[in-house]
C-alpha atoms as a PDB file:
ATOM      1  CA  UNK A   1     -38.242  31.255  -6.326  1.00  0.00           C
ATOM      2  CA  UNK A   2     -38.116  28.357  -8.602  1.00  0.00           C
ATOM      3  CA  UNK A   3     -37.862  24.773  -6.169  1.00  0.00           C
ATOM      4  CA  UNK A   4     -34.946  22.756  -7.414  1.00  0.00           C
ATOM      5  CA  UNK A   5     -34.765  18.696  -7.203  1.00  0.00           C
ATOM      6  CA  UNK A   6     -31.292  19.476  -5.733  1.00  0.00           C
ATOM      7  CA  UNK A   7     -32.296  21.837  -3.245  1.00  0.00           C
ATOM      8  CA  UNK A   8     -30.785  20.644   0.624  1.00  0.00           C
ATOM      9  CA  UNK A   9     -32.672  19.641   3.502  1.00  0.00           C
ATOM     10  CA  UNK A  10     -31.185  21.242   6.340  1.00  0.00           C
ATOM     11  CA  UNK A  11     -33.434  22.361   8.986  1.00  0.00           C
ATOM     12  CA  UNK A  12     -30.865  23.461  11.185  1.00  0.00           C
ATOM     13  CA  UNK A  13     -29.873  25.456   8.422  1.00  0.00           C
ATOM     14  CA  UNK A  14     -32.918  27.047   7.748  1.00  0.00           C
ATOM     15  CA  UNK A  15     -33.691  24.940   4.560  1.00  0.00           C
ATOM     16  CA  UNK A  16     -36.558  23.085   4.833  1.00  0.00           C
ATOM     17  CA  UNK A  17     -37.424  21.006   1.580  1.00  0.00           C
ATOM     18  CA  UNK A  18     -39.150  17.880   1.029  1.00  0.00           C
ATOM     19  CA  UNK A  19     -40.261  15.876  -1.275  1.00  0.00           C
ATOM     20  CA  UNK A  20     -43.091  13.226  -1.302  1.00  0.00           C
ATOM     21  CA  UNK A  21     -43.958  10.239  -4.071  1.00  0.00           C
ATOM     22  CA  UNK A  22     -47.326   9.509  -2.353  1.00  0.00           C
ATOM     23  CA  UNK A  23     -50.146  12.570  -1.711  1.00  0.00           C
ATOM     24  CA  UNK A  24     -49.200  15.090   1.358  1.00  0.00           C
ATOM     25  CA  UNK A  25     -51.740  16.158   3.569  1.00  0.00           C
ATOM     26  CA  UNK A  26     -52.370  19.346   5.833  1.00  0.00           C
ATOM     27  CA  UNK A  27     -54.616  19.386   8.608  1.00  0.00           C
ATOM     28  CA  UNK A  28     -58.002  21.729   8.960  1.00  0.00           C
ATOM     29  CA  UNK A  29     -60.032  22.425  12.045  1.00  0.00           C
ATOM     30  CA  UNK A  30     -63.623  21.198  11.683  1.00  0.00           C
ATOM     31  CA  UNK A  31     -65.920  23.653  12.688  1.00  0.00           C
ATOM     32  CA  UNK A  32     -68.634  21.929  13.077  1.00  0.00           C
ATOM     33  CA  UNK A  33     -67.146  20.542  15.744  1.00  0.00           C
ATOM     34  CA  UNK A  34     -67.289  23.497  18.753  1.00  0.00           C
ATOM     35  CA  UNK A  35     -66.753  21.285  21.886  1.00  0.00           C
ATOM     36  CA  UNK A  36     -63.786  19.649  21.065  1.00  0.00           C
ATOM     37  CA  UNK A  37     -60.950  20.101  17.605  1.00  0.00           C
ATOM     38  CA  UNK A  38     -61.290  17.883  15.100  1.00  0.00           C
ATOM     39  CA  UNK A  39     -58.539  17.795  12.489  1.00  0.00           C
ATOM     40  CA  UNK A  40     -59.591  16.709   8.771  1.00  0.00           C
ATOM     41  CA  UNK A  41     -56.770  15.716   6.819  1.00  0.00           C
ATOM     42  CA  UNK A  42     -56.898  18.078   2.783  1.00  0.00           C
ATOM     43  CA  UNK A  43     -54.349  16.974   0.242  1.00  0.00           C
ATOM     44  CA  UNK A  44     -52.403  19.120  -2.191  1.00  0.00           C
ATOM     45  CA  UNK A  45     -52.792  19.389  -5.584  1.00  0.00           C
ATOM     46  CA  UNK A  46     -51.428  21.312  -8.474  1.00  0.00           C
ATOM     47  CA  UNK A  47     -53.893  23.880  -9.359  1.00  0.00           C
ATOM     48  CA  UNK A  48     -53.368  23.207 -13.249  1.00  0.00           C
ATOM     49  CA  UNK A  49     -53.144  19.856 -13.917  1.00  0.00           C
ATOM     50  CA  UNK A  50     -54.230  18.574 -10.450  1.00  0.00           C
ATOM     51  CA  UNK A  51     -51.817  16.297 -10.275  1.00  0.00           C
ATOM     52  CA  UNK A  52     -50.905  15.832  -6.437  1.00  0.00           C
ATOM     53  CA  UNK A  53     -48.268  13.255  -6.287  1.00  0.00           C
ATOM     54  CA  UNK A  54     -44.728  13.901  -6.665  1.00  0.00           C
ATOM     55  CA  UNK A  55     -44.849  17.167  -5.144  1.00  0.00           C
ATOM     56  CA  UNK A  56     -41.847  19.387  -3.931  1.00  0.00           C
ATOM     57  CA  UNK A  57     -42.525  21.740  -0.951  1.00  0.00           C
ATOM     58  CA  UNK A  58     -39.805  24.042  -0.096  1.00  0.00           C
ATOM     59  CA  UNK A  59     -39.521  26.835   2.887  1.00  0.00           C
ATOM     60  CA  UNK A  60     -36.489  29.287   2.985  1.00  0.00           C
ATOM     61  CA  UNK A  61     -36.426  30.740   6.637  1.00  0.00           C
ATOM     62  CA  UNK A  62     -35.190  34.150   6.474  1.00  0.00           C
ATOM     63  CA  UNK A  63     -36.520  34.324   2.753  1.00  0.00           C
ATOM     64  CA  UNK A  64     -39.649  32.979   2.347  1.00  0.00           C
ATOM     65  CA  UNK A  65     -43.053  33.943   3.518  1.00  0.00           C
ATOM     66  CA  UNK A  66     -45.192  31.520   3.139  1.00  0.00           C
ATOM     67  CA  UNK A  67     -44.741  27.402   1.590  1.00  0.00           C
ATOM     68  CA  UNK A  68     -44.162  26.867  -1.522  1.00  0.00           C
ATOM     69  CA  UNK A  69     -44.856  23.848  -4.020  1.00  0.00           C
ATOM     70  CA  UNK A  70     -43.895  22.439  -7.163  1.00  0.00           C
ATOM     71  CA  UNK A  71     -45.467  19.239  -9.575  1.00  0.00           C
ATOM     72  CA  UNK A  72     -43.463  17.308 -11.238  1.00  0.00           C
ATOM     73  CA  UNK A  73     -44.528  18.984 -14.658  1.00  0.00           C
ATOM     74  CA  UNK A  74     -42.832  22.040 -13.584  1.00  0.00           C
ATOM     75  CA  UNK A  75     -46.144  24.140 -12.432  1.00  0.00           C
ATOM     76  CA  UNK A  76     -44.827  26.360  -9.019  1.00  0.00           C
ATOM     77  CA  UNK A  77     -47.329  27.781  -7.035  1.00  0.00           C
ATOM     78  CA  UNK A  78     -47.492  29.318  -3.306  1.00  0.00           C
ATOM     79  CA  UNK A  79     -49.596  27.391  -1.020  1.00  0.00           C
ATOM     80  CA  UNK A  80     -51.009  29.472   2.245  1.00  0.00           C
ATOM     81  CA  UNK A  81     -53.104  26.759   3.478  1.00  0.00           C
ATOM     82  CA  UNK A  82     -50.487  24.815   4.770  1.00  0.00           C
ATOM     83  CA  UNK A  83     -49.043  26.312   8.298  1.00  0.00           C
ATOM     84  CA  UNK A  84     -45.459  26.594   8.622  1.00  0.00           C
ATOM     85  CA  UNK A  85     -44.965  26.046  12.139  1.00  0.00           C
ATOM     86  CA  UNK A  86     -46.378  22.862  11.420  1.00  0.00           C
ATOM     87  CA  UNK A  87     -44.435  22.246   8.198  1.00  0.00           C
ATOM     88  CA  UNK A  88     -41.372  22.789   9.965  1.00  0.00           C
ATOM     89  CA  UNK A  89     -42.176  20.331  12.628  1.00  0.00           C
ATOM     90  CA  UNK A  90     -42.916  18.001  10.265  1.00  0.00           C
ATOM     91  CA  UNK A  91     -39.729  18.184   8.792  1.00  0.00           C
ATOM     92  CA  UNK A  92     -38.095  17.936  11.719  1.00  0.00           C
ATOM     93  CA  UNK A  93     -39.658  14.493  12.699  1.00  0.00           C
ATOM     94  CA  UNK A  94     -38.665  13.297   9.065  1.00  0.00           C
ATOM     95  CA  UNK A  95     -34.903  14.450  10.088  1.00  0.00           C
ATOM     96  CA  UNK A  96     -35.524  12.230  13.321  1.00  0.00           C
ATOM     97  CA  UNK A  97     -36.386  14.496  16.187  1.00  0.00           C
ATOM     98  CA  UNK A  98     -39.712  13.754  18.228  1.00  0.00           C
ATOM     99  CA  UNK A  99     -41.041  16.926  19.782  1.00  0.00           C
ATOM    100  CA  UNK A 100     -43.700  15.931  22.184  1.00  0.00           C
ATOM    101  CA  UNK A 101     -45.500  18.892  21.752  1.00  0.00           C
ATOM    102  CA  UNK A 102     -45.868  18.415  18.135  1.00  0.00           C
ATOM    103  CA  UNK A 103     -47.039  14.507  18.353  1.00  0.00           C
ATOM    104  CA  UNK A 104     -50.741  15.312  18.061  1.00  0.00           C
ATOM    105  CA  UNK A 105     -49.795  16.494  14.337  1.00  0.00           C
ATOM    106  CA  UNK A 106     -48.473  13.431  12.766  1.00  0.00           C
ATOM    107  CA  UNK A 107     -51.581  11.652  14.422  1.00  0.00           C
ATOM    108  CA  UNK A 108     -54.044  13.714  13.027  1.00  0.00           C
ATOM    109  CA  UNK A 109     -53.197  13.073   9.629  1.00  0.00           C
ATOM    110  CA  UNK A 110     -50.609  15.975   8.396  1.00  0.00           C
ATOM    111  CA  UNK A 111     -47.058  14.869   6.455  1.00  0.00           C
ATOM    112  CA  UNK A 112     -47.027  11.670   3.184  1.00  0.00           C
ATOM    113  CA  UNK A 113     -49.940   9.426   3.392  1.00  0.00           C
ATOM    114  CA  UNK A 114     -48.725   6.181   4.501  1.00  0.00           C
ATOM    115  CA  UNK A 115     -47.861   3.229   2.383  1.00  0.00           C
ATOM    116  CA  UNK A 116     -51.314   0.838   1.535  1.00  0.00           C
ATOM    117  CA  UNK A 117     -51.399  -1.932   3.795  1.00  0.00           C
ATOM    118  CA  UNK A 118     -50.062  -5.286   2.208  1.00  0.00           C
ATOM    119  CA  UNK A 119     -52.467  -8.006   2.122  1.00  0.00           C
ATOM    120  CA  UNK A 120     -52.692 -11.586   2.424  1.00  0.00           C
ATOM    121  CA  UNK A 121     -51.402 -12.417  -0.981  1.00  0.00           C
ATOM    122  CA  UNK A 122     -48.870 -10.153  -1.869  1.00  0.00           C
ATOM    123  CA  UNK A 123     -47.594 -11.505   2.100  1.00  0.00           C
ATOM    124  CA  UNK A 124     -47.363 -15.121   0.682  1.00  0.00           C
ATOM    125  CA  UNK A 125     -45.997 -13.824  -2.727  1.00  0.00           C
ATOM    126  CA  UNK A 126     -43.219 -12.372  -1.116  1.00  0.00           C
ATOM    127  CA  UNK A 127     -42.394 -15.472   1.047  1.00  0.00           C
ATOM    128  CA  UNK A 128     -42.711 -17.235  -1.810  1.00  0.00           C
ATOM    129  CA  UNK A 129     -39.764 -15.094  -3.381  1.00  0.00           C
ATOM    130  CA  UNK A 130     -37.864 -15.592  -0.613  1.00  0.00           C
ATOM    131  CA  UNK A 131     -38.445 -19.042  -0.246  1.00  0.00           C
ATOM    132  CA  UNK A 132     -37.472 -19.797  -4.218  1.00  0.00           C
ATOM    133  CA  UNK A 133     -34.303 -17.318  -3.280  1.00  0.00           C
ATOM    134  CA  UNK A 134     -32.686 -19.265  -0.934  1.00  0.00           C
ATOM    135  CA  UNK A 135     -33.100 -22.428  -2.280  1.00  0.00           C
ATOM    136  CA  UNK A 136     -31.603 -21.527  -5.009  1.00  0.00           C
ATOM    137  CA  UNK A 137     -28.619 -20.559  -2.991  1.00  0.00           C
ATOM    138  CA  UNK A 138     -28.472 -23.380  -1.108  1.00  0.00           C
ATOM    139  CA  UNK A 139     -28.169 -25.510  -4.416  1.00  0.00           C
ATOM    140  CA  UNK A 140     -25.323 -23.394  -5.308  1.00  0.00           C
ATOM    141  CA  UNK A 141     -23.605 -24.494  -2.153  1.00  0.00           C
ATOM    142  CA  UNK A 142     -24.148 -27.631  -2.521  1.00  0.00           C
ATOM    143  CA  UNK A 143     -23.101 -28.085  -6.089  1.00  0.00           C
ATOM    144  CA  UNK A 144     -20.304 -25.929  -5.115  1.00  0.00           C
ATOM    145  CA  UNK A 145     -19.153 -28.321  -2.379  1.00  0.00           C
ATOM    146  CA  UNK A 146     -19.730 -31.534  -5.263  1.00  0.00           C
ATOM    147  CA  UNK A 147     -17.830 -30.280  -8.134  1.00  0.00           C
ATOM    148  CA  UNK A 148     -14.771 -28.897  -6.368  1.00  0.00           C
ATOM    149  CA  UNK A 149     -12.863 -32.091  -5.258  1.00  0.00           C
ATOM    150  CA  UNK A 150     -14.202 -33.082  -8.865  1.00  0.00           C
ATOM    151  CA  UNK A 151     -12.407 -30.555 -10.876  1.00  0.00           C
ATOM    152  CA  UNK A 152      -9.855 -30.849  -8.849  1.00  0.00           C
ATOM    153  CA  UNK A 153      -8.915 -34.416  -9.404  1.00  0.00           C
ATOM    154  CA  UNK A 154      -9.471 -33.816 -13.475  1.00  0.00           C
ATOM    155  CA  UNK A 155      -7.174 -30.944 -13.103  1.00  0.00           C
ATOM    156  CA  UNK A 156      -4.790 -33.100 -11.319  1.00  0.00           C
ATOM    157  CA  UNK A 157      -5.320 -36.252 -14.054  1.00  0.00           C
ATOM    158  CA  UNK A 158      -5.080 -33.684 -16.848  1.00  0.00           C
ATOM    159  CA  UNK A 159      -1.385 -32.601 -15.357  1.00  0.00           C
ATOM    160  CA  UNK A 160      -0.257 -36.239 -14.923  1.00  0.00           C
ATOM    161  CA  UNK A 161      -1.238 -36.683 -18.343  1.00  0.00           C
ATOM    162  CA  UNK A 162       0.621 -33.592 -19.968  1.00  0.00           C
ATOM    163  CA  UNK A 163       3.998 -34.045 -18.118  1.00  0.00           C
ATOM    164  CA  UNK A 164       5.115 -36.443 -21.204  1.00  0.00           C
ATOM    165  CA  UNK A 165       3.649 -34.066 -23.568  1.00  0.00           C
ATOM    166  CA  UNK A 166       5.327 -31.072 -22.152  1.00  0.00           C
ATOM    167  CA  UNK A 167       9.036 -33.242 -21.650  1.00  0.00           C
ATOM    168  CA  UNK A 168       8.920 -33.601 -25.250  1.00  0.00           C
ATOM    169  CA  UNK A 169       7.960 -30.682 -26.261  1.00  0.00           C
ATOM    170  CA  UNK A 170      10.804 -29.261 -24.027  1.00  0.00           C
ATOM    171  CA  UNK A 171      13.475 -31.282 -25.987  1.00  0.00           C
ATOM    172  CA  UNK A 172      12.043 -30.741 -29.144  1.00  0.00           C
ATOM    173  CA  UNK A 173      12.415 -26.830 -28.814  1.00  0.00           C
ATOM    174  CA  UNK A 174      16.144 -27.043 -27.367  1.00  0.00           C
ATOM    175  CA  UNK A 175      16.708 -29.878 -30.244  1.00  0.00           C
ATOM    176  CA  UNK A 176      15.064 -26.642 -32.824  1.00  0.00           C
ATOM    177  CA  UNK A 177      16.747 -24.129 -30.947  1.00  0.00           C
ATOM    178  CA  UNK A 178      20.567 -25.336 -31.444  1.00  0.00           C
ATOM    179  CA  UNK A 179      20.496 -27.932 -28.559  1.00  0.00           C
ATOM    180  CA  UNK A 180      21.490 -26.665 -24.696  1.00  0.00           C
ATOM    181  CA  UNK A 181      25.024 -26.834 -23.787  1.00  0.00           C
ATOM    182  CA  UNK A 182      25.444 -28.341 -19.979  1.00  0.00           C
ATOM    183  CA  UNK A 183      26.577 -26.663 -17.265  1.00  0.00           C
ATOM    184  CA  UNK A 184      30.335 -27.040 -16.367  1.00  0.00           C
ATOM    185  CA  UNK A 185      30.871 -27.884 -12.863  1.00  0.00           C
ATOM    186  CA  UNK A 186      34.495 -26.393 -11.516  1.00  0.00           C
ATOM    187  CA  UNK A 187      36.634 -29.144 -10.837  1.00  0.00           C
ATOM    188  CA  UNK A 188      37.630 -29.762  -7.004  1.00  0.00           C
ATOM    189  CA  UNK A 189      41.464 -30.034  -6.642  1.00  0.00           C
ATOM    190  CA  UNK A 190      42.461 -32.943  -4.327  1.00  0.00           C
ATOM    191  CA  UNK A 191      43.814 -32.267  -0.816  1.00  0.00           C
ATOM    192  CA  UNK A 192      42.669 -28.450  -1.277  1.00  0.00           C
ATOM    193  CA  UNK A 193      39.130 -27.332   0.389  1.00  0.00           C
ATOM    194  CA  UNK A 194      38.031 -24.158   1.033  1.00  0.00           C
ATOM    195  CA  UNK A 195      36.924 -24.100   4.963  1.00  0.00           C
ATOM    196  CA  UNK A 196      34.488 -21.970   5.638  1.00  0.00           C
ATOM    197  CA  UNK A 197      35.175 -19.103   8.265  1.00  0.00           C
ATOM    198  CA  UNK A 198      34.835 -19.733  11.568  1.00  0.00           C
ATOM    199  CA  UNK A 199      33.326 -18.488  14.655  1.00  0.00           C
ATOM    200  CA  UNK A 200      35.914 -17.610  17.480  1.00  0.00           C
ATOM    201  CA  UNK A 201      34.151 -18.777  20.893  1.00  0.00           C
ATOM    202  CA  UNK A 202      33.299 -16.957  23.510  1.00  0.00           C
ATOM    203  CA  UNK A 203      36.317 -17.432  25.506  1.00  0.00           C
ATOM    204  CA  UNK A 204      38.109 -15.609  22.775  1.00  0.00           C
ATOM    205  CA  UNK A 205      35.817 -12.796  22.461  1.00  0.00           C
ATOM    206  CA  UNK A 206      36.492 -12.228  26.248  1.00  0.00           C
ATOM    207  CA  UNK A 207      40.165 -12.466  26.236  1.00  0.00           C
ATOM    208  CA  UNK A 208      40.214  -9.888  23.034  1.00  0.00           C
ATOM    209  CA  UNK A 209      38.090  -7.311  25.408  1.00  0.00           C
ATOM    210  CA  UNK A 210      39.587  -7.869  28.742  1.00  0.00           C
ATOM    211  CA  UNK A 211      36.076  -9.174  29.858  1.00  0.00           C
ATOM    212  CA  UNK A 212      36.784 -11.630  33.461  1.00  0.00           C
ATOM    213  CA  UNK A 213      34.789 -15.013  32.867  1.00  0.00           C
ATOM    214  CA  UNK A 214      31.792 -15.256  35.317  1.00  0.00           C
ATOM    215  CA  UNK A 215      32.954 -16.947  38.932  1.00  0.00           C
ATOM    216  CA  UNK A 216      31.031 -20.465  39.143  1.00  0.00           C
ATOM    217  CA  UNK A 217      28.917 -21.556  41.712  1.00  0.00           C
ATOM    218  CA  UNK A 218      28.871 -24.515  43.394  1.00  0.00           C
ATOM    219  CA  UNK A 219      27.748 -27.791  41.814  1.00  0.00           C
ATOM    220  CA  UNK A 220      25.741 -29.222  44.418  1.00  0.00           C
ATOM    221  CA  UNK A 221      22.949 -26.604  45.823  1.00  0.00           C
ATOM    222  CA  UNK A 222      22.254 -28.637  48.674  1.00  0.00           C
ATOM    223  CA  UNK A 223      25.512 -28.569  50.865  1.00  0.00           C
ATOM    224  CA  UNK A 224      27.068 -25.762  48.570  1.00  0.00           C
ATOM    225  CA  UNK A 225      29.774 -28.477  47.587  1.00  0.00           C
ATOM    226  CA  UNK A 226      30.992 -29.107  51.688  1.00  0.00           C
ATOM    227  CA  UNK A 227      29.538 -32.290  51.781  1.00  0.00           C
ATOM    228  CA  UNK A 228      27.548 -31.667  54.634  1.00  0.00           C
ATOM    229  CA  UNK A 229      24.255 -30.408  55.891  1.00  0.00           C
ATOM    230  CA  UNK A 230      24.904 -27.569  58.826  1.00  0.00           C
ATOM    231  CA  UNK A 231      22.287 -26.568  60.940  1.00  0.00           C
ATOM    232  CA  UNK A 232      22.658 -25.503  64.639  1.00  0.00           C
ATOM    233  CA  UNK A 233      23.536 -28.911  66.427  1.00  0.00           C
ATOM    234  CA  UNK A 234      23.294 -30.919  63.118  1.00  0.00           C
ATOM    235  CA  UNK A 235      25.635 -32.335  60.896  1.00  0.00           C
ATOM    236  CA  UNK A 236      24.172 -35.057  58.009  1.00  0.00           C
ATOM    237  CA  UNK A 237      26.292 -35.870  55.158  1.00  0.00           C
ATOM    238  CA  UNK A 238      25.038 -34.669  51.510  1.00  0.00           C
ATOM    239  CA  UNK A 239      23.479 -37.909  49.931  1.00  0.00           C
ATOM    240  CA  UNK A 240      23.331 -35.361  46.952  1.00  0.00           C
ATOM    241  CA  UNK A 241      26.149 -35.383  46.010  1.00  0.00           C
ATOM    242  CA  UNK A 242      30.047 -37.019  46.816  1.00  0.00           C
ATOM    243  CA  UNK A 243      30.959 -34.648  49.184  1.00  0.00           C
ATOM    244  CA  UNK A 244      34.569 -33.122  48.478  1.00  0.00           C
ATOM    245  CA  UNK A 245      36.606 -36.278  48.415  1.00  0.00           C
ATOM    246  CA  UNK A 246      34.767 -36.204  44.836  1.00  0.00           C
ATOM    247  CA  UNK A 247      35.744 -32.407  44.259  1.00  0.00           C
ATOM    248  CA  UNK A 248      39.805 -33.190  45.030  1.00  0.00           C
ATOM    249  CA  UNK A 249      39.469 -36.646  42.763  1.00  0.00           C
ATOM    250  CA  UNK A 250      38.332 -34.402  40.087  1.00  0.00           C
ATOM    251  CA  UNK A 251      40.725 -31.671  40.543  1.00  0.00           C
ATOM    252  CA  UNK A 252      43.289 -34.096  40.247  1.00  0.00           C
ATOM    253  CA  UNK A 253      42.500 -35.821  36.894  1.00  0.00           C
ATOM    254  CA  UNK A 254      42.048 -32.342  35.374  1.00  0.00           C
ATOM    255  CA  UNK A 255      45.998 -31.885  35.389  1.00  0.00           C
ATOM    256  CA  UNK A 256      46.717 -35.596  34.484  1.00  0.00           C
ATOM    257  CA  UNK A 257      44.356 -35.648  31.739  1.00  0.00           C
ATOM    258  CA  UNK A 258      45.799 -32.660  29.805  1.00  0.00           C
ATOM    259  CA  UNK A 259      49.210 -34.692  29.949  1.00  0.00           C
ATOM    260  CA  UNK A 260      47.804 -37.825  28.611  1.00  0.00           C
ATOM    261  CA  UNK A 261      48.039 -39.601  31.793  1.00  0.00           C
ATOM    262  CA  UNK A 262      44.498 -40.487  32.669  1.00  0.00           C
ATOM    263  CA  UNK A 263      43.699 -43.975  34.432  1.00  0.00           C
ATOM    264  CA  UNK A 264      40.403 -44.032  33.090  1.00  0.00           C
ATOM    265  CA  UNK A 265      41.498 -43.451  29.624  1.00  0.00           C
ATOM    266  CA  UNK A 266      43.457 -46.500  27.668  1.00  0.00           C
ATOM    267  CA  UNK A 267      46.962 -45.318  26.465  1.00  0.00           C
ATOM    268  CA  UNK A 268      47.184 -45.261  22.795  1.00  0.00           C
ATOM    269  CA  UNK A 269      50.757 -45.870  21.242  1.00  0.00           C
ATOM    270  CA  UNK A 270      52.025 -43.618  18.568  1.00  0.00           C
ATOM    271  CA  UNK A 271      54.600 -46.293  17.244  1.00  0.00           C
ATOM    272  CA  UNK A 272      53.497 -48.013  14.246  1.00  0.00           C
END
């Protein structure tokens, strides 16, 4: 079957496509070694134009018999050298899974050739980038932090400036437009104001639902208003408070200062 660019890579699916930029290798036995295996690493090529990166390798479990291989040209081709045991546990390291028992394939050379190693130059190149990068950004900060108290402070002379500007302007398009006719105030009538509503007190809200006002406690919290501190075999007056000489003195101003007859107030006279 033809191997799509779009085709999924799902091994636990059964799909099992790849596709490599570099060369891909598959591992043969030596046989001149007999004592011990010794894996030599053979890369794929397309056997027209023998081009051998870019490839697409595709397996289909279920469908497919053997591997399967495409160039970027378009050539498709079926290649039996590779294993597919060891394709597909190749492809399930590249999905992230390390089998143990599959390690000694990725060392002995099968799967994408790794990337060249970077050398000394193209390491000081790079830091050089880097380096230019973030200087450059730094800059920018700083400039940044310069120029905006800067504009700011034109923007705020350029607004101080334009207020008479704008003020004339303003009259000049009422003047043009007919002129604008002021605002009538109502006139307040003398000895009338309008009061405001307001709000009835809690005492009235009580009295309107039949709610009792909560009992008071005593004023002082020390002798509970007796003037004395009790215990068994002790009596000490309250230095708290007045004791309840103070309590009857007050009860009996309460009465004579609703009738106007408190000593403590001065007497005002109503004749003129």
């Amino acid at each position: 079957m033809p191997i799509s660019p779009w085709q999924s890579f799902n091994p636990d699916g059964g799909d099992f496509y790849l596709s490599f930029e570099r060369r891909f290798r598959f591992v043969v036995e030596d046989p001149e070694h007999t004592w011990r295996r010794v894996w030599i690493p053979t890369v794929v090529a397309c056997p027209v134009c023998e081009m051998d990166t870019g490839l697409r390798l595709a397996y289909k479990v279920g469908t497919d018999v053997v591997l399967e291989a495409a160039c970027p040209v378009g050539h498709i081709w079926v290649e039996p050298r590779v294993d597919v045991s060891q394709w597909m546990a190749y492809c399930r390291f590249r999905e992230g899974r390390q089998d143990i028992d599959w390690l000694w394939l990725i060392e002995a050379g099968f799967g994408e050739e790794p990337p060249p190693p970077m050398e000394m130059k193209d390491i000081i190149d790079a830091a050089k980038v880097g380096g230019k990068l973030l200087a450059r950004e730094w800059k920018k900060q700083a400039r940044a932090t310069v120029r905006k108290p800067v504009r700011q402070a034109k923007r705020e002379m350029k607004k101080q400036a334009m207020r008479p500007v704008a003020a004339v302007l303003r009259t000049a398009w009422a003047w043009q437009a007919g002129g604008v006719q002021p605002v009538e105030q109502p006139r307040r009538r003398r000895g009338r104001t309008v009061s405001e509503p307001k709000t009835p007190s809690v005492a009235a809200y009580r009295k309107a639902y039949g709610v009792q006002a909560p009992e008071k406690g005593p004023k002082c919290l020390v002798c509970e208003d007796s003037g004395h501190i009790t215990a068994p075999g002790i009596s000490v007056p309250c230095t708290e408070c007045n004791g309840p000489a103070a309590a009857l003195a007050a009860a009996e101003r309460r009465p004579r200062a609703r009738e106007g007859k408190d000593e403590r107030r001065p007497a005002t006279s109503t004749t003129k």
